[in-house]
Protein backbone atom coordinates (compact mmCIF):
# COMPACT_ATOMS: atom_id res chain seq x y z
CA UNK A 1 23.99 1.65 4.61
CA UNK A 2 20.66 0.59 5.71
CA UNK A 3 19.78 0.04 9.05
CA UNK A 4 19.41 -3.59 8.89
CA UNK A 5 22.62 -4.08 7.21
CA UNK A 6 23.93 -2.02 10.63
CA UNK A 7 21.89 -4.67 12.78
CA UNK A 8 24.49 -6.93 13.99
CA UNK A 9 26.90 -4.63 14.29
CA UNK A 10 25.10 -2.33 16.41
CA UNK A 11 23.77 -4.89 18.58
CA UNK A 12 26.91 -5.55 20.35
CA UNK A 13 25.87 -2.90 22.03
CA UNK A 14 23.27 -2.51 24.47
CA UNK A 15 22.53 0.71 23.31
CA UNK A 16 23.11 3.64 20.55
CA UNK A 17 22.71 7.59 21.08
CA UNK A 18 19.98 8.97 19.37
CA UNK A 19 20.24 12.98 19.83
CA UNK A 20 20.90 13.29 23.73
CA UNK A 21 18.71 10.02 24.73
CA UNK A 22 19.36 6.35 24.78
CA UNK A 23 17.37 4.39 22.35
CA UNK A 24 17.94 0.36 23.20
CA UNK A 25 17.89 -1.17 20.16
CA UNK A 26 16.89 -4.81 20.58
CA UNK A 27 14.01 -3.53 22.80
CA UNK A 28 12.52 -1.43 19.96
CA UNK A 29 13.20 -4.28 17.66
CA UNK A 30 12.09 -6.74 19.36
CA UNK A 31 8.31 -5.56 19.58
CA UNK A 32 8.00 -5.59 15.64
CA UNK A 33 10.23 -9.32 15.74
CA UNK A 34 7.84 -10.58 18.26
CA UNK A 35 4.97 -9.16 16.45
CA UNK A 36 5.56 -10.63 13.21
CA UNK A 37 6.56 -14.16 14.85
CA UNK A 38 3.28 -14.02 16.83
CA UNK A 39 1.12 -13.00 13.81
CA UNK A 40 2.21 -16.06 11.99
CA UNK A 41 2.24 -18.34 14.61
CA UNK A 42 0.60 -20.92 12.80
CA UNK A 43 2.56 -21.71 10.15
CA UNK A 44 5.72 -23.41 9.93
CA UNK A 45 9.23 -21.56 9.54
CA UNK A 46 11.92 -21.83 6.78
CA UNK A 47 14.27 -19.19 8.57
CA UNK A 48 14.44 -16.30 11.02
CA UNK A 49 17.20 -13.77 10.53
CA UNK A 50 16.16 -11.50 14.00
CA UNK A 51 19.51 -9.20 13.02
CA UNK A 52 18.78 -8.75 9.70
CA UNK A 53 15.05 -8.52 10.49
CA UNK A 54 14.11 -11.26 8.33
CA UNK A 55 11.79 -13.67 8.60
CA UNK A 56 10.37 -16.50 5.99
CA UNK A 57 7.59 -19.20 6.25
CA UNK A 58 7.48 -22.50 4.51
CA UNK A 59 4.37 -23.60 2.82
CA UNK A 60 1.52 -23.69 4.81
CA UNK A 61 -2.48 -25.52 3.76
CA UNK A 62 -4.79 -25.03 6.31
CA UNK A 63 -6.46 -28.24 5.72
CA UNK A 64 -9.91 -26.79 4.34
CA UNK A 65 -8.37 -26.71 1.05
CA UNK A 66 -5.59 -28.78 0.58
CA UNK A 67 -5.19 -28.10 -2.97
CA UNK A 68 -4.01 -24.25 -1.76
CA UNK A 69 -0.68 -23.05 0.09
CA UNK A 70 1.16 -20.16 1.11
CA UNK A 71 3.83 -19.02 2.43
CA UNK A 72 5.04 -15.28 3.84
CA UNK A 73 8.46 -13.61 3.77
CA UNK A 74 8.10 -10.68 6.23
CA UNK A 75 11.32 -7.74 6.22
CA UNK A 76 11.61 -5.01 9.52
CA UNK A 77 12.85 -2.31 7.88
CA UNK A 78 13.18 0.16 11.46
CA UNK A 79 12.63 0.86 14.21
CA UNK A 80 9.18 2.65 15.00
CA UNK A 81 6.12 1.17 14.83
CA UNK A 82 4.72 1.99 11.76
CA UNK A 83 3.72 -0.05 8.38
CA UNK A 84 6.76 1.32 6.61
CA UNK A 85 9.06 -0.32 8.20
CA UNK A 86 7.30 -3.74 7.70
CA UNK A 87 7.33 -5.15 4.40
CA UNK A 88 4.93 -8.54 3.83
CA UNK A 89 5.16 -10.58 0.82
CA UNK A 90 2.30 -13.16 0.29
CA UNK A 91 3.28 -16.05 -1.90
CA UNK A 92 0.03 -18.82 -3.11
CA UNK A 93 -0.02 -21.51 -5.02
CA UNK A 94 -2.86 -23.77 -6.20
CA UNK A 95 -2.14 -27.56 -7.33
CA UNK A 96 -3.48 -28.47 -10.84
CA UNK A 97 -2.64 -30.68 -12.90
CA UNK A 98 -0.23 -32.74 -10.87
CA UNK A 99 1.95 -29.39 -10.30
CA UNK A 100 2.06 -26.11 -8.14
CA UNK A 101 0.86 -23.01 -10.07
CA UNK A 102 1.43 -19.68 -8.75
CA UNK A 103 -1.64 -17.64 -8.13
CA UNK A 104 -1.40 -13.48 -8.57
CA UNK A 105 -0.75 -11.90 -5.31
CA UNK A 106 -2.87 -9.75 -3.41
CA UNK A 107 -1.68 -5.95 -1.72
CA UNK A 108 -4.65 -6.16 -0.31
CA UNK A 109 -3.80 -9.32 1.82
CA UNK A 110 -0.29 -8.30 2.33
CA UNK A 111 -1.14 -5.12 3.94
CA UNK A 112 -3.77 -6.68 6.35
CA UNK A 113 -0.71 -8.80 7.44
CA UNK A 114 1.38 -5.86 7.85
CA UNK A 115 -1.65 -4.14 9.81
CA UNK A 116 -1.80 -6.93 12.12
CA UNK A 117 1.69 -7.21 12.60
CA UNK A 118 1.74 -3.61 13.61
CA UNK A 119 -1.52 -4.03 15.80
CA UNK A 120 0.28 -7.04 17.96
CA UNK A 121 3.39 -5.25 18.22
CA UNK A 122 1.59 -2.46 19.61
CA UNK A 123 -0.29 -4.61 22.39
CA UNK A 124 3.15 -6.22 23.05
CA UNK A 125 5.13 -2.71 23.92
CA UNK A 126 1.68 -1.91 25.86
CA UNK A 127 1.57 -4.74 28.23
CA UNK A 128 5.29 -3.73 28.84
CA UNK A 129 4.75 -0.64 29.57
């Protein structure tokens, strides 16, 4: 099973043995949760799954260009902080024709957000250290 599947089961406890040291969980988790959430502060939520590490935007216009949106779905994937346990998906739409199109996706974009959520999530465990 995969770890996130594991997630609410293991966080019942405050802790899990890793080798011969104590790794707490929810600490560890919660600097790539409060990463993500603080990344994407600014646009509005659909859900937030923080045991299964999920987390999904609705659509979001900045107001410059009303004719655009997006939205993000975002999936921690571990522990560490590193980009492969984030996974970003960007999703964009343009209105035309009285309708929402889909426009392609970028990687590029969708590993900047992962790079940023990384970057935060690093200054958060910082400042608690």
């Amino acid at each position: 099973k995969r770890l996130r599947d594991r997630i609410p089961r293991l966080a019942h406890h405050s802790s899990f043995r890793n080798g011969h040291r104590s790794v707490h969980l929810w600490t560890l988790w919660s600097y790539l949760w409060k990463g993500s959430l603080e990344t994407i502060s600014f646009m509005p939520l659909s859900s937030a799954d923080p045991f299964g590490g999920i987390i999904i935007t609705d659509w979001y216009s900045d107001g410059q260009t009303i004719n655009e949106r997006c939205k993000i779905n975002i999936f921690i994937k571990g522990l560490e902080l590193k980009t492969s346990n984030l996974k970003v998906n960007t999703f964009c739409q343009s209105f035309e024709n009285n309708r929402w199109i889909d426009l392609p996706t970028s990687a590029s974009q969708s590993a900047q957000l992962e790079n940023a959520i990384l970057n935060k999530a690093k200054r958060i465990k910082l400042a608690k250290n």
